[in-house]
N, C-alpha and C. Protein backbone atom coordinates (compact mmCIF):
# COMPACT_ATOMS: atom_id res chain seq x y z
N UNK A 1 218.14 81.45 -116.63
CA UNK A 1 218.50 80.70 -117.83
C UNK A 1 217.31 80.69 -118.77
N UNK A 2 217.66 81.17 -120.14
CA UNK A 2 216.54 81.31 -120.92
C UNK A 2 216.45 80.14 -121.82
N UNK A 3 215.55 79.82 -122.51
CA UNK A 3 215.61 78.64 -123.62
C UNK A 3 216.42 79.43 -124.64
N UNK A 4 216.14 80.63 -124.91
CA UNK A 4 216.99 81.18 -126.73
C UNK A 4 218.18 81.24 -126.34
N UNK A 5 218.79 81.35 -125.21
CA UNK A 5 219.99 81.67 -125.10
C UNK A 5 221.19 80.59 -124.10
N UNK A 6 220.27 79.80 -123.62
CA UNK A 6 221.42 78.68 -122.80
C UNK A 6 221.14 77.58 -123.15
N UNK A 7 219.92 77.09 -123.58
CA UNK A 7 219.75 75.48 -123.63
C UNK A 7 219.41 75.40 -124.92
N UNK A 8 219.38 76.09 -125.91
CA UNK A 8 219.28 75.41 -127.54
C UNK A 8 220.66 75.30 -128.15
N UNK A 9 221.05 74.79 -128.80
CA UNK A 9 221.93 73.52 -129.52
C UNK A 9 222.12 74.42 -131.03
N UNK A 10 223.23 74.42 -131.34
CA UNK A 10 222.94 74.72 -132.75
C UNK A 10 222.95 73.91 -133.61
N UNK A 11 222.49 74.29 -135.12
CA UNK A 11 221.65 73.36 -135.75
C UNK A 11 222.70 73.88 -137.61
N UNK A 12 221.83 72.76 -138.40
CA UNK A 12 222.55 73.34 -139.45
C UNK A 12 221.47 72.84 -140.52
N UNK A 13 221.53 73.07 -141.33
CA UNK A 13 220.98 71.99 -143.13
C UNK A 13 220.64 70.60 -142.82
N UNK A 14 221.71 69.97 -142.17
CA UNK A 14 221.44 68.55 -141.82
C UNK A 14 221.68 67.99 -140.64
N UNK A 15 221.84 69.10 -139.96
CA UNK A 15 221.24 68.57 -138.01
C UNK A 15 220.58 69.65 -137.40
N UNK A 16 219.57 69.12 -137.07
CA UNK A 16 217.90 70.12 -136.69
C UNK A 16 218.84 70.83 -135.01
N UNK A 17 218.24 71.98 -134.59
CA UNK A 17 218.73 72.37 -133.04
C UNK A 17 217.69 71.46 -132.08
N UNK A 18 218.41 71.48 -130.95
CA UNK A 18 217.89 70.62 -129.88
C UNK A 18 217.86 71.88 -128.74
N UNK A 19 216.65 71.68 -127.76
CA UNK A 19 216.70 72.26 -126.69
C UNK A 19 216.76 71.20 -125.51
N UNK A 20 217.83 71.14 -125.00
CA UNK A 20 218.11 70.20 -123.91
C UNK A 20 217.66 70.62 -122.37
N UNK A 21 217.89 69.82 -121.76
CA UNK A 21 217.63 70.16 -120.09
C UNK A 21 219.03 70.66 -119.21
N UNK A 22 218.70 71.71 -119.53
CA UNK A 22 220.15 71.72 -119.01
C UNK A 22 221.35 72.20 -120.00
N UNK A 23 222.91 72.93 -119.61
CA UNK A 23 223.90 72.88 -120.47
C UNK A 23 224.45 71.21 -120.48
N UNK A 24 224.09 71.07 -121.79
CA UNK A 24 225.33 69.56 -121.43
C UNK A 24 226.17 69.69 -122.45
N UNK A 25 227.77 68.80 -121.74
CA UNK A 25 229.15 68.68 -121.96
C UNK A 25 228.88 68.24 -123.66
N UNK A 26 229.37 68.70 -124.70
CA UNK A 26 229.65 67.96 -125.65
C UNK A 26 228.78 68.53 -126.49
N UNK A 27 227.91 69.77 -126.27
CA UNK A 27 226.95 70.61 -127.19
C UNK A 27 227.89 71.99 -127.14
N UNK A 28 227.05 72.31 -128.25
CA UNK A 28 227.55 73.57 -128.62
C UNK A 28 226.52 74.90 -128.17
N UNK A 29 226.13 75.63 -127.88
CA UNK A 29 225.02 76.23 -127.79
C UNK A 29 226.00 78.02 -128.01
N UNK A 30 225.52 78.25 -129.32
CA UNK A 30 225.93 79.33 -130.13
C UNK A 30 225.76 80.66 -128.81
N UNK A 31 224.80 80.69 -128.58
CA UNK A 31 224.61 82.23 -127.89
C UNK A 31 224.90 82.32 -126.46
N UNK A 32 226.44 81.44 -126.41
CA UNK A 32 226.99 81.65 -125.31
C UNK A 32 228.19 82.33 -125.14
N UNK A 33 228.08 82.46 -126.21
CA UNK A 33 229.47 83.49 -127.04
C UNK A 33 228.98 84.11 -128.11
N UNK A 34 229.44 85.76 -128.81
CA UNK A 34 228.97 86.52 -129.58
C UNK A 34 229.94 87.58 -129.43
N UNK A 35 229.58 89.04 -129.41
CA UNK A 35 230.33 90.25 -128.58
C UNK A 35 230.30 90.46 -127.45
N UNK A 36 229.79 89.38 -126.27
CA UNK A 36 229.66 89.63 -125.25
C UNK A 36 229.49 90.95 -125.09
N UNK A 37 228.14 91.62 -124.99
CA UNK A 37 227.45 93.19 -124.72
C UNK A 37 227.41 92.87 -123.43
N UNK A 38 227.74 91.84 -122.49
CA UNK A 38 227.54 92.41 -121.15
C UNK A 38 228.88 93.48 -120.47
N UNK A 39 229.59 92.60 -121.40
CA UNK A 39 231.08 93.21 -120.39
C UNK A 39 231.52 94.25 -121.66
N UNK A 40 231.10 94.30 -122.39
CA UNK A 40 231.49 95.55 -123.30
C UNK A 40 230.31 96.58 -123.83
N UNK A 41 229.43 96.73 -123.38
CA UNK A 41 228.25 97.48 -123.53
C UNK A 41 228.84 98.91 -123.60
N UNK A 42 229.95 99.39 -122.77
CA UNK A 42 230.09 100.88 -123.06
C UNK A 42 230.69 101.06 -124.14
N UNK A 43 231.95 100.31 -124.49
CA UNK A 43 232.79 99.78 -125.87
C UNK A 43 231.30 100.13 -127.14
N UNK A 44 230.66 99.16 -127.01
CA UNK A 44 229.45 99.39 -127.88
C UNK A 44 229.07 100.64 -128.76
N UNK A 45 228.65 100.95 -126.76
CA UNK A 45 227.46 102.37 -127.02
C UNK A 45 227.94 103.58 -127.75
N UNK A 46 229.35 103.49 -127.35
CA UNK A 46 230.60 104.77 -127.95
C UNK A 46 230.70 104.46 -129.14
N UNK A 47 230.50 103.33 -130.18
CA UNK A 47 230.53 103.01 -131.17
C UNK A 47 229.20 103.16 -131.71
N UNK A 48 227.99 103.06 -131.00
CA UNK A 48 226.76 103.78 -131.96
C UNK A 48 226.68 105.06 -131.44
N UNK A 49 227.21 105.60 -131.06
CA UNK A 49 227.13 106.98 -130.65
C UNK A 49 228.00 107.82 -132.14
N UNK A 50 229.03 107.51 -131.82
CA UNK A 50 230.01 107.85 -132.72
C UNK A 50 229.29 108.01 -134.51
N UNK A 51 228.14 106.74 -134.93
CA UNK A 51 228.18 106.39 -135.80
C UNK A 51 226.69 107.36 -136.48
N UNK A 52 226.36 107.92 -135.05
CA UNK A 52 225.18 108.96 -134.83
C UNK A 52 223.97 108.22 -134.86
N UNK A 53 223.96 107.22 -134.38
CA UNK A 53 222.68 106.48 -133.75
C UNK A 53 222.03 107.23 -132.62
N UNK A 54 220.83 107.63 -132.66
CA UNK A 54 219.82 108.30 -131.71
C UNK A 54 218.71 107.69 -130.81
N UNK A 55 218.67 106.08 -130.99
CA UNK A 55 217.89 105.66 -130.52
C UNK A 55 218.71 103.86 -130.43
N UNK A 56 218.41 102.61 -129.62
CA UNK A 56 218.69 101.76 -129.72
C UNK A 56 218.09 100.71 -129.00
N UNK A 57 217.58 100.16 -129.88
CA UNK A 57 216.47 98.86 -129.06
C UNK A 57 217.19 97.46 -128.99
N UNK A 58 217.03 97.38 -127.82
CA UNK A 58 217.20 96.02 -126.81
C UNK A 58 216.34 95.72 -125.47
N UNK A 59 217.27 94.50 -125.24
CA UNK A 59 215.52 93.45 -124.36
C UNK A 59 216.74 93.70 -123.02
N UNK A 60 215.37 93.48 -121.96
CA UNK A 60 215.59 93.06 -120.63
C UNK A 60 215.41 91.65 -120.28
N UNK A 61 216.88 90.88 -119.87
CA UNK A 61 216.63 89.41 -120.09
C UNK A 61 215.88 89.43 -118.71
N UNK A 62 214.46 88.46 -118.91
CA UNK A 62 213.81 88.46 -117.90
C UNK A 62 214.45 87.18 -116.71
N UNK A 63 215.67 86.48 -117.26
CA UNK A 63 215.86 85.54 -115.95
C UNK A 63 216.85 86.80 -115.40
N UNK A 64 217.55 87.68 -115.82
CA UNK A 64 218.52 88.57 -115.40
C UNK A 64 218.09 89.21 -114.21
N UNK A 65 216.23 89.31 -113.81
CA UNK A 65 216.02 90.11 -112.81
C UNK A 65 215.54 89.24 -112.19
N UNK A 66 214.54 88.14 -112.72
CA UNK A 66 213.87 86.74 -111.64
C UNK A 66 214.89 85.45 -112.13
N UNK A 67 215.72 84.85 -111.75
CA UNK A 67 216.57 83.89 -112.32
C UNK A 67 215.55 82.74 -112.92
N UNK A 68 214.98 82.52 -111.34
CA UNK A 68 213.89 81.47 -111.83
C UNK A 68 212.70 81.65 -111.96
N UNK A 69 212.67 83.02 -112.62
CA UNK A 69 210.76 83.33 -112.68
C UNK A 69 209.80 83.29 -111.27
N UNK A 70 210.13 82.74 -110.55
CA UNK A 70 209.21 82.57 -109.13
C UNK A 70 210.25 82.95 -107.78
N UNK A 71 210.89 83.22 -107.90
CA UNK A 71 211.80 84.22 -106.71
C UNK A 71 210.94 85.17 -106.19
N UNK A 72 211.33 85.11 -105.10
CA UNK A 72 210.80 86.40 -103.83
C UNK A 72 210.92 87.72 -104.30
N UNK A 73 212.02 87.72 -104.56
CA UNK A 73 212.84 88.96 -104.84
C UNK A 73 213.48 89.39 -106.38
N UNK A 74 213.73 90.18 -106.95
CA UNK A 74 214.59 90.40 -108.10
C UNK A 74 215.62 90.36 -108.20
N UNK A 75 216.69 90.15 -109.02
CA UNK A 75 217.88 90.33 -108.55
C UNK A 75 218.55 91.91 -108.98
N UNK A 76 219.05 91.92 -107.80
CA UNK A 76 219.78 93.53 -107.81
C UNK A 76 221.20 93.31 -108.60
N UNK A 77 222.15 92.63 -108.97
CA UNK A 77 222.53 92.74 -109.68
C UNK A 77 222.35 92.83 -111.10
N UNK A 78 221.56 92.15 -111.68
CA UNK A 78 220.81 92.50 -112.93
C UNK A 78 219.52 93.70 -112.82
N UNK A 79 219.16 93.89 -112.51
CA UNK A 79 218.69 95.75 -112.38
C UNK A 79 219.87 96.60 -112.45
N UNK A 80 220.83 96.07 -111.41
CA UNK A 80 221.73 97.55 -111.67
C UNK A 80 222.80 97.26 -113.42
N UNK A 81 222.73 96.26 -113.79
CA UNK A 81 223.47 96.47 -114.99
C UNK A 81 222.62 97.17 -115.77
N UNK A 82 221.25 96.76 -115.55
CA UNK A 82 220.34 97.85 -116.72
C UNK A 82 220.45 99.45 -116.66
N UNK A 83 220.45 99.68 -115.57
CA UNK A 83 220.94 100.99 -115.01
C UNK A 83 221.89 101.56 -115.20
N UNK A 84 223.04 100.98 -115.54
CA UNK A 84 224.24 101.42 -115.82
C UNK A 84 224.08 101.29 -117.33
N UNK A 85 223.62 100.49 -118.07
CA UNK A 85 223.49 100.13 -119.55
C UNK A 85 222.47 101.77 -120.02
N UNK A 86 221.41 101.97 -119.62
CA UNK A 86 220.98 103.08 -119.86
C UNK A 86 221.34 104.44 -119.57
N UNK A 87 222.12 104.42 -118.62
CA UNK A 87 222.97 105.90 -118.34
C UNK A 87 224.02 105.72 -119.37
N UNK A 88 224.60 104.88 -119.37
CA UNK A 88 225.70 104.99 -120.92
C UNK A 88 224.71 105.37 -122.26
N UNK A 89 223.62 105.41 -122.40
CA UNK A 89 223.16 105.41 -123.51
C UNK A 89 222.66 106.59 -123.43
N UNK A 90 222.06 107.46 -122.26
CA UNK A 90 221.69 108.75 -122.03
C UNK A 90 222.63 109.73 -122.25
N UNK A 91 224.09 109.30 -121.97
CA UNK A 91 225.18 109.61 -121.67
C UNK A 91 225.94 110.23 -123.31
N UNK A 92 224.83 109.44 -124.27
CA UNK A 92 225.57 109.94 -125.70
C UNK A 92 224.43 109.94 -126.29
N UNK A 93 223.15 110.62 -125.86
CA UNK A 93 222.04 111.18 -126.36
C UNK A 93 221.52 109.91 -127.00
N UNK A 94 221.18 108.69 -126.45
CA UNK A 94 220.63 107.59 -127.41
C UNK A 94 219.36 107.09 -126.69
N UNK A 95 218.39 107.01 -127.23
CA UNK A 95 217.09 107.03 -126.80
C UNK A 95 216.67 105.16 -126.46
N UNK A 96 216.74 104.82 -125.05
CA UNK A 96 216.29 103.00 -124.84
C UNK A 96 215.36 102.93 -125.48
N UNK A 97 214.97 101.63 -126.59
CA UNK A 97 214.02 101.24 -126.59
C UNK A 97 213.76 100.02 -126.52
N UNK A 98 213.09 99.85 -125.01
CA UNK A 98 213.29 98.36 -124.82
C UNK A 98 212.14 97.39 -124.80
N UNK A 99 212.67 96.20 -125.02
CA UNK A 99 211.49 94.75 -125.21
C UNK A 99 211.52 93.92 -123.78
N UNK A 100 210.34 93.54 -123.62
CA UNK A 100 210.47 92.52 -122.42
C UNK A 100 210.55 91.51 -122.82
N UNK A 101 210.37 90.67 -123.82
CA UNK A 101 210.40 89.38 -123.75
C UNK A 101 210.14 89.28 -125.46
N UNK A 102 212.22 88.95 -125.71
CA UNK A 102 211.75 89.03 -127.16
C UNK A 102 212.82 87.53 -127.28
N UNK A 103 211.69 86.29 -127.02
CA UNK A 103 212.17 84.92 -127.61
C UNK A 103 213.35 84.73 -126.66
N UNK A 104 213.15 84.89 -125.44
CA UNK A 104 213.79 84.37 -124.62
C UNK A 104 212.85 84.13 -123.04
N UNK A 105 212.43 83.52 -123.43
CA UNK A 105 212.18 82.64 -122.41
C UNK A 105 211.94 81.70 -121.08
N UNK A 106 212.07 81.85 -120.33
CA UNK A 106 212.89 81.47 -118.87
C UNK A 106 212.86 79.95 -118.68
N UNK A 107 213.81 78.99 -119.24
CA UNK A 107 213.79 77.94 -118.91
C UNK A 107 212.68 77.01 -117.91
N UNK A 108 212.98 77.69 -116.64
CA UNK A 108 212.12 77.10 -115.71
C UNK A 108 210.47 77.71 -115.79
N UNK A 109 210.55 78.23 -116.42
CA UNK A 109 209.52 78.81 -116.55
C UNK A 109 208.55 77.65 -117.83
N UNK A 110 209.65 77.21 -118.79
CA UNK A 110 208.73 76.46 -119.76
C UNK A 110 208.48 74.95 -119.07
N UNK A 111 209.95 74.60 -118.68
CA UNK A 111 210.11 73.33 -118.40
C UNK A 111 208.95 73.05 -116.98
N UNK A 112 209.13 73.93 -115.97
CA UNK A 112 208.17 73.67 -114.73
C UNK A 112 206.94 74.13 -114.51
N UNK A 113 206.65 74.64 -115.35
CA UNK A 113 205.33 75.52 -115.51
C UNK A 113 204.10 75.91 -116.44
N UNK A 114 204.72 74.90 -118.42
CA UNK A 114 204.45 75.25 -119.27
C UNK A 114 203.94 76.50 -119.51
N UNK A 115 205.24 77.39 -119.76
CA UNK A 115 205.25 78.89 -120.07
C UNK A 115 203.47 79.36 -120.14
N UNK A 116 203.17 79.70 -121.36
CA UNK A 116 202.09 80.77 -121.48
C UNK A 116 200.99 79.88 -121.46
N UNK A 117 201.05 78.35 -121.37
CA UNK A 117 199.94 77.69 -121.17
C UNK A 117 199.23 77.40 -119.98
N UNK A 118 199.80 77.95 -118.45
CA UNK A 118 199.67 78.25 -117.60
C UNK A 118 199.34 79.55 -117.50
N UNK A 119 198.06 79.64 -116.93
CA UNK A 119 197.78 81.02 -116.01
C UNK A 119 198.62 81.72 -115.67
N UNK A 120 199.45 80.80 -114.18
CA UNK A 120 200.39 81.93 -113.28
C UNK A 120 200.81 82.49 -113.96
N UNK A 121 201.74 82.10 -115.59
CA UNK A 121 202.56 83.32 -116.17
C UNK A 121 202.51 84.29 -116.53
N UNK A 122 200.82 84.85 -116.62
CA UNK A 122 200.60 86.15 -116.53
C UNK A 122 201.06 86.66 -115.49
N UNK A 123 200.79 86.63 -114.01
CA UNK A 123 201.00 86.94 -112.93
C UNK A 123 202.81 87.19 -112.76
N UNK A 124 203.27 86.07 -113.63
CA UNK A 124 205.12 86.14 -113.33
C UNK A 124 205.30 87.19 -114.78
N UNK A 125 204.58 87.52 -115.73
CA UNK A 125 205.05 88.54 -116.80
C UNK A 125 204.90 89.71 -116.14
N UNK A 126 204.01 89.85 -115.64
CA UNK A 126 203.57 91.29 -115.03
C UNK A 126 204.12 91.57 -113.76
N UNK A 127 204.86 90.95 -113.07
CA UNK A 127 205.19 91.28 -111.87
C UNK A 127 206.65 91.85 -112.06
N UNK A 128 207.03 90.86 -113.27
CA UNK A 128 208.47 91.34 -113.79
C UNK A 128 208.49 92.69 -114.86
N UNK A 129 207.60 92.59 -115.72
CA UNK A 129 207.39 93.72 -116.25
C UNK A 129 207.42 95.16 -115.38
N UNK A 130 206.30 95.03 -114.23
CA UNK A 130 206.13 95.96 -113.55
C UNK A 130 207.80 96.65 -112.56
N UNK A 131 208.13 95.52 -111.92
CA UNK A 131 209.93 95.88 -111.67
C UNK A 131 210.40 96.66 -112.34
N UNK A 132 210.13 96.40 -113.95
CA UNK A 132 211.64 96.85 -114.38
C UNK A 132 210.48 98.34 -115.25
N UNK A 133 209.23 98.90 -114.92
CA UNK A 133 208.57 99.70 -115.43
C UNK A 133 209.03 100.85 -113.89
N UNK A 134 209.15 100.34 -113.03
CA UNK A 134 208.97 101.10 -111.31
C UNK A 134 210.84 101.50 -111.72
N UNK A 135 211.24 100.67 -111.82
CA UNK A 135 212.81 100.98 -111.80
C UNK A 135 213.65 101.80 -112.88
N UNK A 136 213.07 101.55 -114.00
CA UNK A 136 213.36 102.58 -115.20
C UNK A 136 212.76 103.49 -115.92
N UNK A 137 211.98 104.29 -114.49
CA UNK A 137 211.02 105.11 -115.15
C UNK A 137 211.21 106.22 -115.54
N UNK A 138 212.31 106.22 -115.41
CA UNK A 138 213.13 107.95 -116.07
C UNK A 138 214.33 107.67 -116.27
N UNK A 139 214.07 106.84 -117.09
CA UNK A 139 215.46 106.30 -118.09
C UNK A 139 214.73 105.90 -119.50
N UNK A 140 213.73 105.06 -119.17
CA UNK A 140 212.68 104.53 -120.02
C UNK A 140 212.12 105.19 -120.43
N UNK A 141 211.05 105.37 -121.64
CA UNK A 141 210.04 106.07 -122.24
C UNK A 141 209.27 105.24 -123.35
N UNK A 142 210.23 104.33 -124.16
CA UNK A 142 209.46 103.72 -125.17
C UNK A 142 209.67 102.26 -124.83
N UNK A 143 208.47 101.17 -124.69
CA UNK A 143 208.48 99.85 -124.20
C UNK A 143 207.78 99.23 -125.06
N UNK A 144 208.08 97.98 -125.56
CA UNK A 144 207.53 96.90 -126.12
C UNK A 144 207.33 95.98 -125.19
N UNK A 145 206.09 95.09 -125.05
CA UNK A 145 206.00 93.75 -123.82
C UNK A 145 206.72 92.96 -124.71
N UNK A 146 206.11 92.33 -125.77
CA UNK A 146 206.45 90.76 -126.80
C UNK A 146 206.77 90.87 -127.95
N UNK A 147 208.17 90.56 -128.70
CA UNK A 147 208.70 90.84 -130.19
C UNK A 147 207.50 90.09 -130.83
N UNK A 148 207.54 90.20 -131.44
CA UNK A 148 206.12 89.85 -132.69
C UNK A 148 205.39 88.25 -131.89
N UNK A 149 204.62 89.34 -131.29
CA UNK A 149 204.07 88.23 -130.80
C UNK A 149 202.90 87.34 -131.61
N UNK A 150 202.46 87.78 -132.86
CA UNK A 150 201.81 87.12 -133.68
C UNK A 150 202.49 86.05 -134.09
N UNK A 151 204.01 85.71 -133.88
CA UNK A 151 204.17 84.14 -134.12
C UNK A 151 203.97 83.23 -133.09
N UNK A 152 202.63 83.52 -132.68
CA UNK A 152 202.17 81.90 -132.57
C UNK A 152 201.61 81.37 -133.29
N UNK A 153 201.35 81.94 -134.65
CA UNK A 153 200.69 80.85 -135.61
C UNK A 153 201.48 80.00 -136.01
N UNK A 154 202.53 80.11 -135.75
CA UNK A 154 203.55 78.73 -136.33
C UNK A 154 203.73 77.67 -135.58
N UNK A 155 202.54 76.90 -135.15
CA UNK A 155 202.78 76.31 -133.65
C UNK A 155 203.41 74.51 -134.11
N UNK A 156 203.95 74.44 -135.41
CA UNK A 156 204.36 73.76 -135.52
C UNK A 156 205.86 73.66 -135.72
N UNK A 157 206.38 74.86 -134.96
CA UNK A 157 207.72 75.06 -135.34
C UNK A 157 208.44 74.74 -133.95
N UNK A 158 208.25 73.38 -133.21
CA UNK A 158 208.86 73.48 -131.72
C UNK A 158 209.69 74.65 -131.05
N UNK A 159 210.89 75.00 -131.71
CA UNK A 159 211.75 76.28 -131.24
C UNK A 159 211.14 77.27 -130.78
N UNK A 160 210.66 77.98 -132.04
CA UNK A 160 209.64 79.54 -132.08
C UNK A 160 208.57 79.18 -130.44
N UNK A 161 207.95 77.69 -130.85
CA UNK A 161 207.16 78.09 -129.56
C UNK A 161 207.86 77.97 -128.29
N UNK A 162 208.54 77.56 -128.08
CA UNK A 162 209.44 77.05 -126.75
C UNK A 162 210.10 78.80 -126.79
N UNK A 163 210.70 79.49 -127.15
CA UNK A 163 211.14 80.28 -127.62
C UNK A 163 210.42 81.30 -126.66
N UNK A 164 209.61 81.64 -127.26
CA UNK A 164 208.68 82.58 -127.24
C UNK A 164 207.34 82.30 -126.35
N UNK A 165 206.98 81.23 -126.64
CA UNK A 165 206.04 81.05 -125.30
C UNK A 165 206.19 79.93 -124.07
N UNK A 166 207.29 79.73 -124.47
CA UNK A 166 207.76 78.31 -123.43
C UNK A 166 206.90 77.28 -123.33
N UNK A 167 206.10 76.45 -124.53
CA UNK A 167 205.91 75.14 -124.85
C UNK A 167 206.71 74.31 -125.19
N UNK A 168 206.86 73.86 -124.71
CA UNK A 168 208.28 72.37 -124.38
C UNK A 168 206.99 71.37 -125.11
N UNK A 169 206.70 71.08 -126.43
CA UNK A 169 205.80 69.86 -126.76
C UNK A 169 206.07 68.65 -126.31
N UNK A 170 204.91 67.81 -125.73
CA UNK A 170 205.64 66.38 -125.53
C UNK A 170 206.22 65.44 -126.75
N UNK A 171 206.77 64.44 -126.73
CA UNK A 171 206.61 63.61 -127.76
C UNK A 171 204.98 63.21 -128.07
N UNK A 172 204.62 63.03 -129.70
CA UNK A 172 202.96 62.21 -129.78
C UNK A 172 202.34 63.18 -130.32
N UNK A 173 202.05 64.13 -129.34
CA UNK A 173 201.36 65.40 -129.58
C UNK A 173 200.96 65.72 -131.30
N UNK A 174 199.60 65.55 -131.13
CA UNK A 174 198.78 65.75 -132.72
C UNK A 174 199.29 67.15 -132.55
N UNK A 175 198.49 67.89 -134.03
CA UNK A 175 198.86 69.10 -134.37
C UNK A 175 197.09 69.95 -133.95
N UNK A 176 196.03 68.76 -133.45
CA UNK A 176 195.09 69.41 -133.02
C UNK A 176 195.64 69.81 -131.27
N UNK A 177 196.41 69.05 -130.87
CA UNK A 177 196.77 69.43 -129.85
C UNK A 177 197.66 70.81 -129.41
N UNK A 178 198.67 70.90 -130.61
CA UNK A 178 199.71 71.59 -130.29
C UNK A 178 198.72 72.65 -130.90
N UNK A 179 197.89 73.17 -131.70
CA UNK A 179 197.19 74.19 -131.85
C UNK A 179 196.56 74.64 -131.26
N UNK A 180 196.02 73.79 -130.20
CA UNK A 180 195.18 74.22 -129.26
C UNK A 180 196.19 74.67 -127.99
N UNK A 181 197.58 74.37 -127.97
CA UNK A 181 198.02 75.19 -126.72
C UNK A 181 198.62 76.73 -127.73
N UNK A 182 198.96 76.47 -128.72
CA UNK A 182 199.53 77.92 -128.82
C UNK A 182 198.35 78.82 -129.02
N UNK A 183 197.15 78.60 -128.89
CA UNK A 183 196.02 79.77 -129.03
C UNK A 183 195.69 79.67 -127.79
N UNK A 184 196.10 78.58 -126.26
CA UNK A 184 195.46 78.83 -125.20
C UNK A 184 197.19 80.12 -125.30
N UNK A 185 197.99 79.87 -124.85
CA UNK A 185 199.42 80.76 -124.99
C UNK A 185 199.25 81.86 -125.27
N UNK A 186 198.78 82.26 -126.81
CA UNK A 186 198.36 83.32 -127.15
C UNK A 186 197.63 84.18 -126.56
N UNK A 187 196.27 83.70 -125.81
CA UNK A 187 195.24 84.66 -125.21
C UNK A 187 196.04 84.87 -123.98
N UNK A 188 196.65 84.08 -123.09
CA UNK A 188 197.38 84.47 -122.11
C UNK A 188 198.05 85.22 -122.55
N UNK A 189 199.56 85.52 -123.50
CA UNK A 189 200.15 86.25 -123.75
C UNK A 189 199.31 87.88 -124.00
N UNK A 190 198.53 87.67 -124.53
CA UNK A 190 197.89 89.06 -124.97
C UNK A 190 197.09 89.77 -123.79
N UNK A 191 196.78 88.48 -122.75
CA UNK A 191 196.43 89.32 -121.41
C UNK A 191 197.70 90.04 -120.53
N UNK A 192 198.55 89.30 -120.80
CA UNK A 192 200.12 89.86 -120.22
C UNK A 192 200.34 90.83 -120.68
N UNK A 193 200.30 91.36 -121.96
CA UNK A 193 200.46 92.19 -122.41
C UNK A 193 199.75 93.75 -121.93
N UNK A 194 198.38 93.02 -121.80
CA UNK A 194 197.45 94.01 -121.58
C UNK A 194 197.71 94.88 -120.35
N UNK A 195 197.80 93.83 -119.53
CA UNK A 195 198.31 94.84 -117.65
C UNK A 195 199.11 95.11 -117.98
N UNK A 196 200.11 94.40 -118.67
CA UNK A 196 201.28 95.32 -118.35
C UNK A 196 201.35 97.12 -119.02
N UNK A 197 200.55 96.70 -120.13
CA UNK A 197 200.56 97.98 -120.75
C UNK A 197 199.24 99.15 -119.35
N UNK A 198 198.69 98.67 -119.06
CA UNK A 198 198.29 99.53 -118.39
C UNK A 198 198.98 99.69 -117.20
N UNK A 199 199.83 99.15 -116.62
CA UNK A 199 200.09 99.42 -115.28
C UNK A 199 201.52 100.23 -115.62
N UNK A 200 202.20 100.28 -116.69
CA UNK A 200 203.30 100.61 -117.15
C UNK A 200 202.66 101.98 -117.44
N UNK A 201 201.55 102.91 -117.91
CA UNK A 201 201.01 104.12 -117.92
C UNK A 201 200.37 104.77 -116.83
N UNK A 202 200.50 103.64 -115.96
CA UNK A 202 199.87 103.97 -114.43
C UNK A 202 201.22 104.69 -114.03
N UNK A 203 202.27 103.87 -114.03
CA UNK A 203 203.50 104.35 -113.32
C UNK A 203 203.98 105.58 -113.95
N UNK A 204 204.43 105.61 -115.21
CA UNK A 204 204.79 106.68 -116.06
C UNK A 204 203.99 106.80 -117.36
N UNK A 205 202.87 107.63 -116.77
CA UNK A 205 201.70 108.31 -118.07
C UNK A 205 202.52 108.75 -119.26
N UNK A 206 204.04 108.79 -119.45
CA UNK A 206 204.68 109.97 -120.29
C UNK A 206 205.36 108.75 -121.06
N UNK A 207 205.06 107.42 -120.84
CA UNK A 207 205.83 106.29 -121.10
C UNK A 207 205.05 105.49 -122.96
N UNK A 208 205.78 105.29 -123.40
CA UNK A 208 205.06 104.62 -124.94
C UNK A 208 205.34 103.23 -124.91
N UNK A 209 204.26 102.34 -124.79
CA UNK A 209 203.84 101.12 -124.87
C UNK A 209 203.50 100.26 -125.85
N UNK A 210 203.68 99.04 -126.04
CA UNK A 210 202.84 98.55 -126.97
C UNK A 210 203.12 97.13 -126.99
């Protein structure tokens, strides 16, 4: 369960979004419905194929392979949908280009762990990164770790950071405070980045990173 995609609230002009604990009864949370690309991904792909799209970038939801970020194991059902998602796309000459972690988040990951303000989450970016670098290494070729990861300068935007680096702010919290976790966040993030980009050229030298 990610923060961008199960527990934020939608919002409007004159009611701000909420990220709750949890789905609760009586919210709306927009990106639980859309085109559903899980169950129609081939529907899709035949439609950018058709339209002569050669290339197509999308993310690997990172609870899809660790549910809760700290699992033993990955989950094999979410690996093999990626697998099947990229042979459909090989399948009509369309080149993956995929993101690891673009503003989604892992719930438990912000809420039990404060995402990138914690250490371990280097250790849980890269372990997951590395999975899905070992598993799609000849399917894969072009990888992004973090969608613009330069927004952490907006560390006054609760969402973006919860979002993206899984700071859940407390209530109180000055803005010398909250600045000082999205630049501790930041240097972590950019060390995440870093192994991963090297260990991702360790596995497949023929692979484009960034």
């Amino acid at each position: 369960m990610s923060v961008a995609a199960y527990v934020m609230t939608v919002g409007s002009a004159t009611k701000p979004q909420e990220i709750t604990d949890g789905v609760l009864p009586g919210n709306n949370y927009p990106n639980h419905s859309a085109i559903d690309f899980y169950h129609h991904h081939k529907e899709d792909i035949k439609l950018l194929a058709g339209m002569g799209f050669k290339s197509f970038r999308t993310s690997i939801a990172w609870t899809r392979i660790f549910p809760n970020v700290d699992d033993a194991e990955p989950n094999e059902a979410g690996l093999k949908f990626y697998d099947d998602l990229f042979d459909e796309m090989h399948k009509y000459g369309i080149e993956p280009v995929i993101t690891l972690s673009h503003f989604g988040m892992p719930f438990n990951l912000a809420k039990n762990y404060g995402g990138f303000t914690n250490r371990k989450t280097i250790d849980f970016f890269v372990r997951f990164a590395e999975v899905c670098f070992k598993r799609y290494k000849n399917k894969v070729k072009y990888w992004m770790t973090f969608n613009e990861i330069d927004n952490q300068s907006a560390f006054n935007n609760d969402f973006l950071m919860a979002t993206n680096s899984g700071i859940l702010f407390k209530e109180g919290m000055t803005d010398e405070e909250k600045e000082a976790a999205m630049y501790q966040a930041a240097h972590y993030e950019f060390v995440a980045s870093a192994l991963a980009v090297k260990i991702g050229y360790k596995i497949n030298p023929d692979s484009r990173s960034t």
